[in-house]
Protein backbone atom coordinates (compact mmCIF):
# COMPACT_ATOMS: atom_id res chain seq x y z
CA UNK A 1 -35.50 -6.33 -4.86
CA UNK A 2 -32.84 -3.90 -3.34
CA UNK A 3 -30.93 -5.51 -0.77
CA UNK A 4 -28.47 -4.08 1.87
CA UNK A 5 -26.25 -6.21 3.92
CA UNK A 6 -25.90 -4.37 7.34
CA UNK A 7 -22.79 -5.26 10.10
CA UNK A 8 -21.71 -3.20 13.53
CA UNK A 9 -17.84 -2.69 14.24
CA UNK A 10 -15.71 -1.30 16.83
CA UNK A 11 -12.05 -1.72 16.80
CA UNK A 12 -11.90 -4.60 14.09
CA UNK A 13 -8.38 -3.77 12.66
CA UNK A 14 -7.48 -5.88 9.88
CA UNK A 15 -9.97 -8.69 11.27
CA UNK A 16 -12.39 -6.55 9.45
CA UNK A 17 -10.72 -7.47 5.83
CA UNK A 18 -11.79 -11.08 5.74
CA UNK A 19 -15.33 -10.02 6.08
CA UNK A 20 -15.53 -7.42 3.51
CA UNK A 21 -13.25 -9.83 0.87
CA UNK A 22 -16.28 -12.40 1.25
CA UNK A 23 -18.49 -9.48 0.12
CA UNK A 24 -16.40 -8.66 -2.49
CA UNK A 25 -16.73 -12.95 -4.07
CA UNK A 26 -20.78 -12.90 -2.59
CA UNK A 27 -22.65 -14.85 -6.23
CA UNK A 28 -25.72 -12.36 -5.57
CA UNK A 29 -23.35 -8.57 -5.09
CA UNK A 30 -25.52 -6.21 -2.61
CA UNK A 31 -27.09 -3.14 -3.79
CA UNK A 32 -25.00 -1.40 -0.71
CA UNK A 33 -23.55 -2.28 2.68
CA UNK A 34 -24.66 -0.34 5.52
CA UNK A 35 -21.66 -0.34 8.30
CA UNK A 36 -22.76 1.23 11.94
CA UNK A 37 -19.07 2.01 13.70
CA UNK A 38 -19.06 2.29 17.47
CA UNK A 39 -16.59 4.88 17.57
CA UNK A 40 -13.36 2.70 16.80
CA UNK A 41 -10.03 4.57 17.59
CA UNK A 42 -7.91 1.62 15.60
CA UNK A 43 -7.45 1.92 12.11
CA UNK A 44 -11.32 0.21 11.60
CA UNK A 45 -12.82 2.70 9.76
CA UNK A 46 -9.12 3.69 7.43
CA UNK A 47 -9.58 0.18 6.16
CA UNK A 48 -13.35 0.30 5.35
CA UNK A 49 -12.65 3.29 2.90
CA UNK A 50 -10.08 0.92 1.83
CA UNK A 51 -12.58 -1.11 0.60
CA UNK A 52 -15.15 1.66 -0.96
CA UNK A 53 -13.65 1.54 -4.62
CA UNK A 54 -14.92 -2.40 -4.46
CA UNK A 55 -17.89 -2.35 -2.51
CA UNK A 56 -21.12 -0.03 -2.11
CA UNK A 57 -20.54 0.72 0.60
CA UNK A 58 -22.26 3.51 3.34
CA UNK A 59 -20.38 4.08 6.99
CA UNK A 60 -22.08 5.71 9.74
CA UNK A 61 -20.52 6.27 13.22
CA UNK A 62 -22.41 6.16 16.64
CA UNK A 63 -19.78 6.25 18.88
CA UNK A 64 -20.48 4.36 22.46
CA UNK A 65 -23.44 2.59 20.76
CA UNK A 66 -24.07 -1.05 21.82
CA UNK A 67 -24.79 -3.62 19.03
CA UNK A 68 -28.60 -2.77 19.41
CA UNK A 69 -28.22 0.66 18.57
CA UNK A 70 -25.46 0.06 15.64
CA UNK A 71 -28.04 -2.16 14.31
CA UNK A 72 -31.29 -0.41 14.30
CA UNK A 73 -29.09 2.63 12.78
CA UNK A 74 -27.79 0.75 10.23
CA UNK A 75 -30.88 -0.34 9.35
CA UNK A 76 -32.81 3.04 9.63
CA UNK A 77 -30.17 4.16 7.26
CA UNK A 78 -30.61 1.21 4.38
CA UNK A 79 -32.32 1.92 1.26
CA UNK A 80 -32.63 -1.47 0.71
CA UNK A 81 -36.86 -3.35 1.36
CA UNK A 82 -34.49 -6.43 2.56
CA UNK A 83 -31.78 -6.29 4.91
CA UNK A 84 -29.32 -9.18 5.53
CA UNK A 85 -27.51 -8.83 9.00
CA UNK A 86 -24.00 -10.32 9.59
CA UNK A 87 -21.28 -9.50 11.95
CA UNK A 88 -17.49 -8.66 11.97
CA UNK A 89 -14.77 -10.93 11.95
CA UNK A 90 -17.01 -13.73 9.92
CA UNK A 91 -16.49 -14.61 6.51
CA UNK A 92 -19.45 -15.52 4.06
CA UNK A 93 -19.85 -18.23 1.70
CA UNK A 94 -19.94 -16.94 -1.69
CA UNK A 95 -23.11 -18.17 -2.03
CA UNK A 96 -24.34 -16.53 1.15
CA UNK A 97 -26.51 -13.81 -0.17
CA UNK A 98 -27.98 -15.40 -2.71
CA UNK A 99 -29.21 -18.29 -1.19
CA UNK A 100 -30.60 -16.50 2.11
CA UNK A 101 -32.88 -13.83 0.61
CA UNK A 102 -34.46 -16.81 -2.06
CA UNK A 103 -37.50 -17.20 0.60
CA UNK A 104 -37.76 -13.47 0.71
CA UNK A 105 -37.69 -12.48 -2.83
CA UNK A 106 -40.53 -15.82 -3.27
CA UNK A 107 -42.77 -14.09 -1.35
CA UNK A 108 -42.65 -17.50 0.78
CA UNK A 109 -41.73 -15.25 4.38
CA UNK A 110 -40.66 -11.62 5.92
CA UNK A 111 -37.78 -13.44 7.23
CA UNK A 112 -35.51 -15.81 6.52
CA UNK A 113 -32.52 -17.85 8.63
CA UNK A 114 -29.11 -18.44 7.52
CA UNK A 115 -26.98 -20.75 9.17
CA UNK A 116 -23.50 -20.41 11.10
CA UNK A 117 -20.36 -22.61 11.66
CA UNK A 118 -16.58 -22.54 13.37
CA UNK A 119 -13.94 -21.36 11.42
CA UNK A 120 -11.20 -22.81 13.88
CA UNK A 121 -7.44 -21.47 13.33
CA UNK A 122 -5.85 -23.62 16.43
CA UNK A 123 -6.55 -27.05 18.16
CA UNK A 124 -8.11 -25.66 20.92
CA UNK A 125 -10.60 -23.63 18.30
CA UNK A 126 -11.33 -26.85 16.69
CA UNK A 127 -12.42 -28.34 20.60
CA UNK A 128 -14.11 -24.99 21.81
CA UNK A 129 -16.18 -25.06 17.74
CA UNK A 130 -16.93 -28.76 18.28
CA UNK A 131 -18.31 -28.07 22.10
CA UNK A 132 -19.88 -25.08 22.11
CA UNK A 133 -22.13 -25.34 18.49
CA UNK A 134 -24.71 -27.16 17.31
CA UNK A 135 -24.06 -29.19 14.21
CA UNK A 136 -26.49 -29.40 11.00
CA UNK A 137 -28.04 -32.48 12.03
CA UNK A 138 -28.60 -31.35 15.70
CA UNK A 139 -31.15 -28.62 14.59
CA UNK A 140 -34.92 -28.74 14.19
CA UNK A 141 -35.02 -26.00 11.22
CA UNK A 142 -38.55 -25.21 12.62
CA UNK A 143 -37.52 -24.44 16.11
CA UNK A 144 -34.18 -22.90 15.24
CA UNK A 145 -33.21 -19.07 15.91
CA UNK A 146 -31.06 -17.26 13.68
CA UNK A 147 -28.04 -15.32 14.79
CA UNK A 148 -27.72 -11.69 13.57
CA UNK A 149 -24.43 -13.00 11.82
CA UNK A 150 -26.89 -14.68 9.48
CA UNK A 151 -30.45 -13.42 9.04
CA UNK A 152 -32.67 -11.59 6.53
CA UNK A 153 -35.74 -9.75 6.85
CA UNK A 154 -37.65 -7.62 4.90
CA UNK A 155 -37.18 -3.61 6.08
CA UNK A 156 -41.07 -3.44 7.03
CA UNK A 157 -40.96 -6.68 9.26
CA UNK A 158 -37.89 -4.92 11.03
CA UNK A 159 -40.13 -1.86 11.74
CA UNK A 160 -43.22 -4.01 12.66
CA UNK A 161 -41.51 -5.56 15.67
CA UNK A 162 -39.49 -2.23 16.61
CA UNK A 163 -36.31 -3.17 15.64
CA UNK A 164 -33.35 -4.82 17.99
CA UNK A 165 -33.85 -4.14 21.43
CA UNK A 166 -31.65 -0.83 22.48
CA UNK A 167 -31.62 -1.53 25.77
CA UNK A 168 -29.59 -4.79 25.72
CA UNK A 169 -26.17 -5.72 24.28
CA UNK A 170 -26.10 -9.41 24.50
CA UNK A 171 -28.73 -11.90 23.81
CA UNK A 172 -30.63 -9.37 21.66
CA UNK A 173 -30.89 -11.36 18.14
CA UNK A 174 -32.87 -13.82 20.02
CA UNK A 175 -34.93 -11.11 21.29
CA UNK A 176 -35.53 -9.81 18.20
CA UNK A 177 -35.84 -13.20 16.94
CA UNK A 178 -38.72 -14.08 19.48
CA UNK A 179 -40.77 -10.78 18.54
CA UNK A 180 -40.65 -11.67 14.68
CA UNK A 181 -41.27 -15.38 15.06
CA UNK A 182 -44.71 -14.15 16.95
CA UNK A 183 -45.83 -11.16 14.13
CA UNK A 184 -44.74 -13.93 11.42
CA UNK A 185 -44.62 -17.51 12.41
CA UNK A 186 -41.78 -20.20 11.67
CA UNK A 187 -38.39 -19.07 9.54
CA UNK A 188 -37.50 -20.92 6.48
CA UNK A 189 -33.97 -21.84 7.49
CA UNK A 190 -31.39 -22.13 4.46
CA UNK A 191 -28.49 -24.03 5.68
CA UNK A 192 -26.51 -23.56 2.86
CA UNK A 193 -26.21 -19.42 3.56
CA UNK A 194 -23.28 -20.33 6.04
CA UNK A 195 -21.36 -17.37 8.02
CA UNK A 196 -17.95 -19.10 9.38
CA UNK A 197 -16.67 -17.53 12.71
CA UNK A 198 -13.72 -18.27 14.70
CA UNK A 199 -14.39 -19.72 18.10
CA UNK A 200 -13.00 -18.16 21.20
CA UNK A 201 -9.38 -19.15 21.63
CA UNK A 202 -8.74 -19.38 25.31
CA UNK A 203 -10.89 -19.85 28.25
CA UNK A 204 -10.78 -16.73 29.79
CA UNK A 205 -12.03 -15.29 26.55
CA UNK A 206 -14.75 -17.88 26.43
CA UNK A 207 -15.26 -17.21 30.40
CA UNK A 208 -16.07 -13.37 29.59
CA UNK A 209 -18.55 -14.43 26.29
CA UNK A 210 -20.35 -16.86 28.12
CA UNK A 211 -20.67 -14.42 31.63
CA UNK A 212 -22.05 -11.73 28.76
CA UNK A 213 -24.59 -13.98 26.77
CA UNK A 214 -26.12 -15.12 30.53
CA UNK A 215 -25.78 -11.46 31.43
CA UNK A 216 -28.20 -11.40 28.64
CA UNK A 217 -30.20 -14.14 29.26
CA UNK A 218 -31.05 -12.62 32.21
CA UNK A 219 -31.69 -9.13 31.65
CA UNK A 220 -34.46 -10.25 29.02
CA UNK A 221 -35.78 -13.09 30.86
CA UNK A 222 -34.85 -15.84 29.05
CA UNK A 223 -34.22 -19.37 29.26
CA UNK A 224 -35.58 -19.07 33.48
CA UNK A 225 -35.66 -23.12 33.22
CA UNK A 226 -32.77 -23.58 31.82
CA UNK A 227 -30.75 -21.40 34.23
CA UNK A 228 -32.68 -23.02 36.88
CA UNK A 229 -31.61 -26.78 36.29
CA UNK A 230 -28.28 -25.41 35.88
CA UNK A 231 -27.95 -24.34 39.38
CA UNK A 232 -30.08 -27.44 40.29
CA UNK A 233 -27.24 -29.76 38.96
CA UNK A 234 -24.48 -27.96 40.61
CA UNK A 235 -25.70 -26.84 43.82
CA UNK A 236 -27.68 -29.78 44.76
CA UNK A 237 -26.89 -32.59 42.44
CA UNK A 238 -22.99 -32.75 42.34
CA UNK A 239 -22.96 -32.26 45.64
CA UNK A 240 -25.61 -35.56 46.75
CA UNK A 241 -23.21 -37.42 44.14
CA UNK A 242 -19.48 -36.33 45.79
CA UNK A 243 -21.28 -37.48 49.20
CA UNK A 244 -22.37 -40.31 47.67
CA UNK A 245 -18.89 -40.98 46.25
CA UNK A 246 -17.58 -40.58 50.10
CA UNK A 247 -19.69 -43.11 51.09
CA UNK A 248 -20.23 -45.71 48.47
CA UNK A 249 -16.94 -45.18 46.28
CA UNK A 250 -17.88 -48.32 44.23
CA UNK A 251 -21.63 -46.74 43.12
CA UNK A 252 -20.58 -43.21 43.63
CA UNK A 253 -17.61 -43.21 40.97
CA UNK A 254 -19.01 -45.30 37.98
CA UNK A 255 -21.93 -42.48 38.88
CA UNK A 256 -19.67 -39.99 38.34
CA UNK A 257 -17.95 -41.32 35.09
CA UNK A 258 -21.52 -41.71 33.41
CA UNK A 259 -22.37 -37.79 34.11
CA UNK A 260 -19.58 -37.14 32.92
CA UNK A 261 -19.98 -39.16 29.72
CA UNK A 262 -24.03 -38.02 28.87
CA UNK A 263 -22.89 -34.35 29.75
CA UNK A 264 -20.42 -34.65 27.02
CA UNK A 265 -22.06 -36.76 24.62
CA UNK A 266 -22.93 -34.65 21.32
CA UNK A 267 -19.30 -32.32 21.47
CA UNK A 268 -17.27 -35.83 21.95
CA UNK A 269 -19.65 -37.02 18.92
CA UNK A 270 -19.15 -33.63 16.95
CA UNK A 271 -15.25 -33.56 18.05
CA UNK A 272 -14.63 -37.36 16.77
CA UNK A 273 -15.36 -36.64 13.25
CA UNK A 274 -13.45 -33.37 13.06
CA UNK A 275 -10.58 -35.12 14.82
CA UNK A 276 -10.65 -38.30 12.70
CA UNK A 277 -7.20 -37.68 11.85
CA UNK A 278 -5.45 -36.53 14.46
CA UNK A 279 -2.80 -38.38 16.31
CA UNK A 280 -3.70 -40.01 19.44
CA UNK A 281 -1.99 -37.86 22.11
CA UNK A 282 -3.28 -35.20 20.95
CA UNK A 283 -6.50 -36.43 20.20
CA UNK A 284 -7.00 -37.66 23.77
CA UNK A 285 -5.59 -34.07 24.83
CA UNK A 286 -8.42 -32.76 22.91
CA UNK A 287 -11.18 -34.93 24.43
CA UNK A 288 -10.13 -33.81 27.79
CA UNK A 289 -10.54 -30.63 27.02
CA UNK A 290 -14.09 -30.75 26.72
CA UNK A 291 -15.76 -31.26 30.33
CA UNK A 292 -13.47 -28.48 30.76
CA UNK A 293 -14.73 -25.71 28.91
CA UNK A 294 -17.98 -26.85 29.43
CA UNK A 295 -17.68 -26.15 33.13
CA UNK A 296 -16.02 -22.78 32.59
CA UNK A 297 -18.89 -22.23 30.65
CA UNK A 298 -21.87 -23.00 33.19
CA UNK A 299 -19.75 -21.25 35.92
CA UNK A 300 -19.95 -18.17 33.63
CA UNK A 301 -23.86 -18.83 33.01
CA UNK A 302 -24.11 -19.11 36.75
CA UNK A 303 -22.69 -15.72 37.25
CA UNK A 304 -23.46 -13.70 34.87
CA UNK A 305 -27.33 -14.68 35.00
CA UNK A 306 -28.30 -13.71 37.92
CA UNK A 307 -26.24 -9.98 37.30
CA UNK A 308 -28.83 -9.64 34.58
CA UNK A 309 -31.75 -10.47 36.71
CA UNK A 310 -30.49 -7.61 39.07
CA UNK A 311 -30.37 -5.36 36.00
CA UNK A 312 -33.63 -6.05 35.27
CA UNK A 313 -35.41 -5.90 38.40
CA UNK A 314 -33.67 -1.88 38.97
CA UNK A 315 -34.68 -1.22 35.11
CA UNK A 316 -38.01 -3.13 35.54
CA UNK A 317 -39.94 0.04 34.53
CA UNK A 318 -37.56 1.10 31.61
CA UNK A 319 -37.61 -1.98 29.50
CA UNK A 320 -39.72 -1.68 26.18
């Protein structure tokens, strides 16, 4: 079966070549590689000719598109009957390809998940990788949603469910996701198609990610639950437990210490066996570091939800 790999970009620079040199090793080469840019004023789209005397390669440019849009054009511009989505700035196993369209070209599904993991270049990388993702073993493959850095799907399913959602720019794999899982059921999900990312490298990065994705969240109505124990915990909970700290310091800390503790269970789990052998001080650094982010993070979720919610009650009538 023809197969295109499709990707948005927008100001990648030479973040772009990693990407398109794990193309280049992929065990199964694509028929062609579908590129939507955004309008990039860097030197993106210089470097992706670069790379046309190696790669099939087909660029289109939609400037002021959001990922949405660069997707569904890519897409309406393949040739290929299955497409396999990734992002920029990942890089692909060599075996990527080939192992994520195998359920497709079966006949066994319309869709198939690949599976993504941190590609850390500094310490803090390796904590923000080990709090923020899942690891293998902490996914039920029958529940689990694919990113759009590592999916497949046959061209007709894409057109079945109406493609990516145009009017949102965060959150809308899982979208799409949702509408596929309901026209086809359950996603085989191929662990070994991995897509390595870096994690954000600084907390006000990972403030502004985490503000967008909830941005998202809310704007399409997701996760309502979710966001609501959130606020729960923070507004109602922490405060009961700092009063009851005030009060009762010897029940009130030892309170406080096991929050802490279950709240960071599985990253302290994930981060001990990446950190096995690190030296202690800054191993103990790193530890710290992750009730930390993970606050920055809910604070984000806490703001940025509820800015989606707003965008969705004034859109209410615009929304497919």
């Amino acid at each position: 079966m023809f197969i295109s790999v499709i990707a948005t970009v927008k100001n990648e620079g030479e973040s772009i070549r990693p990407l398109l040199d794990s193309l280049i090793h992929q065990t199964r080469f694509p028929d062609e590689i579908v590129i939507c840019d955004g309008g990039s004023t860097d030197q993106t789209i210089e470097i992706l000719k670069e790379y046309e005397t190696w790669l099939p390669l087909k660029l289109i440019i939609v400037p002021n598109c959001n990922i949405s849009i660069g997707r569904n054009r890519a897409i309406a511009a393949a040739d290929g009957e299955i497409i396999a989505a990734t992002d920029a700035g990942v890089v692909l196993a060599p075996y990527w390809l080939e192992e994520l369209v195998k359920p497709i070209e079966s006949g066994q599904t319309a869709v198939s998940s690949g599976w993504f993991e941190a590609d850390p270049y500094t310490d803090f990388e390796v904590v923000m990788g080990a709090t923020v993702l899942p690891s293998r073993k902490d996914i039920v493959p029958e529940k689990f949603l694919p990113s759009s850095r590592s999916v497949a799907f046959l061209k007709t399913a894409w057109e079945a469910v109406g493609g990516y959602p145009e009017w949102l720019e965060h959150s809308e794999d899982l979208v799409f996701d949702f509408a596929l899982r309901d026209q086809y059921g359950e996603f085989p999900f191929v662990d070994t198609a991995v897509a390595y990312f870096r994690p954000r490298g600084s907390l006000p990065d990972f403030f502004k990610q985490y503000y967008n994705y909830a941005r998202g969240d809310g704007k399409a109505n997701l996760w309502p639950l979710r966001h609501l124990v959130r606020y729960a915990t923070y507004l109602v909970g922490i405060p009961v437990l700092f009063r009851l700290i005030w009060k009762e310091r010897k029940l009130g800390w030892p309170l406080l210490f096991l929050g802490t503790a279950v709240y960071c269970q599985k990253p302290a789990q994930r981060l001990w066996l990446t950190t096995w052998g690190w030296r202690p001080p800054a191993r103990v650094r790193a530890f710290a570091l992750i009730p930390i982010i993970r606050f920055v993070g809910d604070i984000a979720k806490m703001i940025g939800y509820p800015v989606g919610l707003l965008w969705r009650f004034k859109h209410r009538n615009s929304i497919d």
